[in-house]
Protein backbone atom coordinates (compact mmCIF):
# COMPACT_ATOMS: atom_id res chain seq x y z
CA UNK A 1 113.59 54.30 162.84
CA UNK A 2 110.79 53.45 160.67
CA UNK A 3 108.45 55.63 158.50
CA UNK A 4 104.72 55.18 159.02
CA UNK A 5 103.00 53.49 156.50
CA UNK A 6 101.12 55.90 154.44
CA UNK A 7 104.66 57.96 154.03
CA UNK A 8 106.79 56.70 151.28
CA UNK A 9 110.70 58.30 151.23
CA UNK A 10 111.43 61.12 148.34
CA UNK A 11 113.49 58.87 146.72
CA UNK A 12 111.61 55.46 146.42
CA UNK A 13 108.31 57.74 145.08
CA UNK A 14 111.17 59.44 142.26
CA UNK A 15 112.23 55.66 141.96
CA UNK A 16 108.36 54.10 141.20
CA UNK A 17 107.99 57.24 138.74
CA UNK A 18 110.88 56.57 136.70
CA UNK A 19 110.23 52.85 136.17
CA UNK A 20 106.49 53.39 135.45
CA UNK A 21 108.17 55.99 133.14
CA UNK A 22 110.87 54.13 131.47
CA UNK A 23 107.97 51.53 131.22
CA UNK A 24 105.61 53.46 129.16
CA UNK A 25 108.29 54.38 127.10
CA UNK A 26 109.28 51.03 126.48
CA UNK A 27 105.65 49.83 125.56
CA UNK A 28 105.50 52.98 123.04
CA UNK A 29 108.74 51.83 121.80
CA UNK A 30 107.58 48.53 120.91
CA UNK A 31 104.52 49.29 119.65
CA UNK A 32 106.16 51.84 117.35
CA UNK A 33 109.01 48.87 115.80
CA UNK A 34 105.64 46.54 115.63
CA UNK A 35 103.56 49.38 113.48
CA UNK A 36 106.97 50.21 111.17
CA UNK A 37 107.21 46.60 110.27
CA UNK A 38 103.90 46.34 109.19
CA UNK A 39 103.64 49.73 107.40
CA UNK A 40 106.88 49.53 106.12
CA UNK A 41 107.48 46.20 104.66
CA UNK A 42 104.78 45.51 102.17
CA UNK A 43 103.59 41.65 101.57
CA UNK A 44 106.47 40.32 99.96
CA UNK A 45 104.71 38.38 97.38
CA UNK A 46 105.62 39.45 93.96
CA UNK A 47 102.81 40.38 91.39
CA UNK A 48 103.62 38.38 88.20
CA UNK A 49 101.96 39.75 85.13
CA UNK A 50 98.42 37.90 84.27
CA UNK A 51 100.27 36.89 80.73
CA UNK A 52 103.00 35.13 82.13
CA UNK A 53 102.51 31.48 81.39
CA UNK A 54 104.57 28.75 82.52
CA UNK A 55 105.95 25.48 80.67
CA UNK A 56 103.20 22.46 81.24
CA UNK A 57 104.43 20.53 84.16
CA UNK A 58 106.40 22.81 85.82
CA UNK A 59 106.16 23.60 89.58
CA UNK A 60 107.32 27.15 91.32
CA UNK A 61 109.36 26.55 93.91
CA UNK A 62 111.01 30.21 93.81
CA UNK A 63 110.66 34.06 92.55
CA UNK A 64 112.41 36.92 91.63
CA UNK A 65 112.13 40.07 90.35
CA UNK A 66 114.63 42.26 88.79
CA UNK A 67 114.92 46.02 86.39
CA UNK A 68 112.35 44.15 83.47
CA UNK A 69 112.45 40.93 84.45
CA UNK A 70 110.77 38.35 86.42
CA UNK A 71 112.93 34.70 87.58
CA UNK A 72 111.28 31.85 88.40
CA UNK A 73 112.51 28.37 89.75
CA UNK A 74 110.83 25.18 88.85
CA UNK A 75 110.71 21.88 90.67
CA UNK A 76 112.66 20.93 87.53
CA UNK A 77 115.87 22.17 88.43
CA UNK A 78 115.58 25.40 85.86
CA UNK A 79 115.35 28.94 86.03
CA UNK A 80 112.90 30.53 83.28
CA UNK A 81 113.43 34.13 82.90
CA UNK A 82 110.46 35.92 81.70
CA UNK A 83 109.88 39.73 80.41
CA UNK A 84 108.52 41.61 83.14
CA UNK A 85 106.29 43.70 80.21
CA UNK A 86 105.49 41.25 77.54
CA UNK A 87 105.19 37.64 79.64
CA UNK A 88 107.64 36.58 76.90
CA UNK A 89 110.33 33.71 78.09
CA UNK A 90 113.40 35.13 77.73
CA UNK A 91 116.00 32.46 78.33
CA UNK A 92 115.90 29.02 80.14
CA UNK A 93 118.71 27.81 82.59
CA UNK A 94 119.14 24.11 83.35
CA UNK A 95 120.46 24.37 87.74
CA UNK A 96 123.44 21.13 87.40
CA UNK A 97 123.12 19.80 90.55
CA UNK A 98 126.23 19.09 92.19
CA UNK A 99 127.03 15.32 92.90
């Protein structure tokens, strides 16, 4: 027995409803994780302080921000710790490599 061709059965016309459905809901979804991430998490690039001045020669290759202070990594294998107020160097650390 077959149906004519304008007549679809109960259930396949629930069926195409729920997967256009579960479709929309899906794009929504996604859209919604793509708008959080961008709202949500900031440009991570941190805001050093205009006084901050580095040693001559020296190269970031890293930063990091803490409670008051800013840590930067040089090409030169140290970490110069800086006041996140003042600018001020704080303390140097020489990185030893291991061999």
């Amino acid at each position: 027995m077959s149906l004519p061709s304008d007549q679809t059965p109960p259930d396949a016309l629930f069926l195409r409803r729920l997967v256009t459905a579960l479709t929309v809901v899906m794009m929504g979804g996604m859209i919604a994780i793509a708008l959080v991430i961008v709202f949500r998490f900031p440009d991570p690039t941190p805001v050093l302080p205009e006084n901050l001045r580095l040693p001559a020669g020296s190269t970031i290759s890293a930063v990091t921000q803490g409670k008051g202070w800013i840590a930067i990594v040089t090409d030169q294998q140290e970490i110069l710790i800086f006041d996140a107020v003042s600018g001020s160097l704080r303390q140097t650390l020489q990185i030893n490599s291991a061999q």
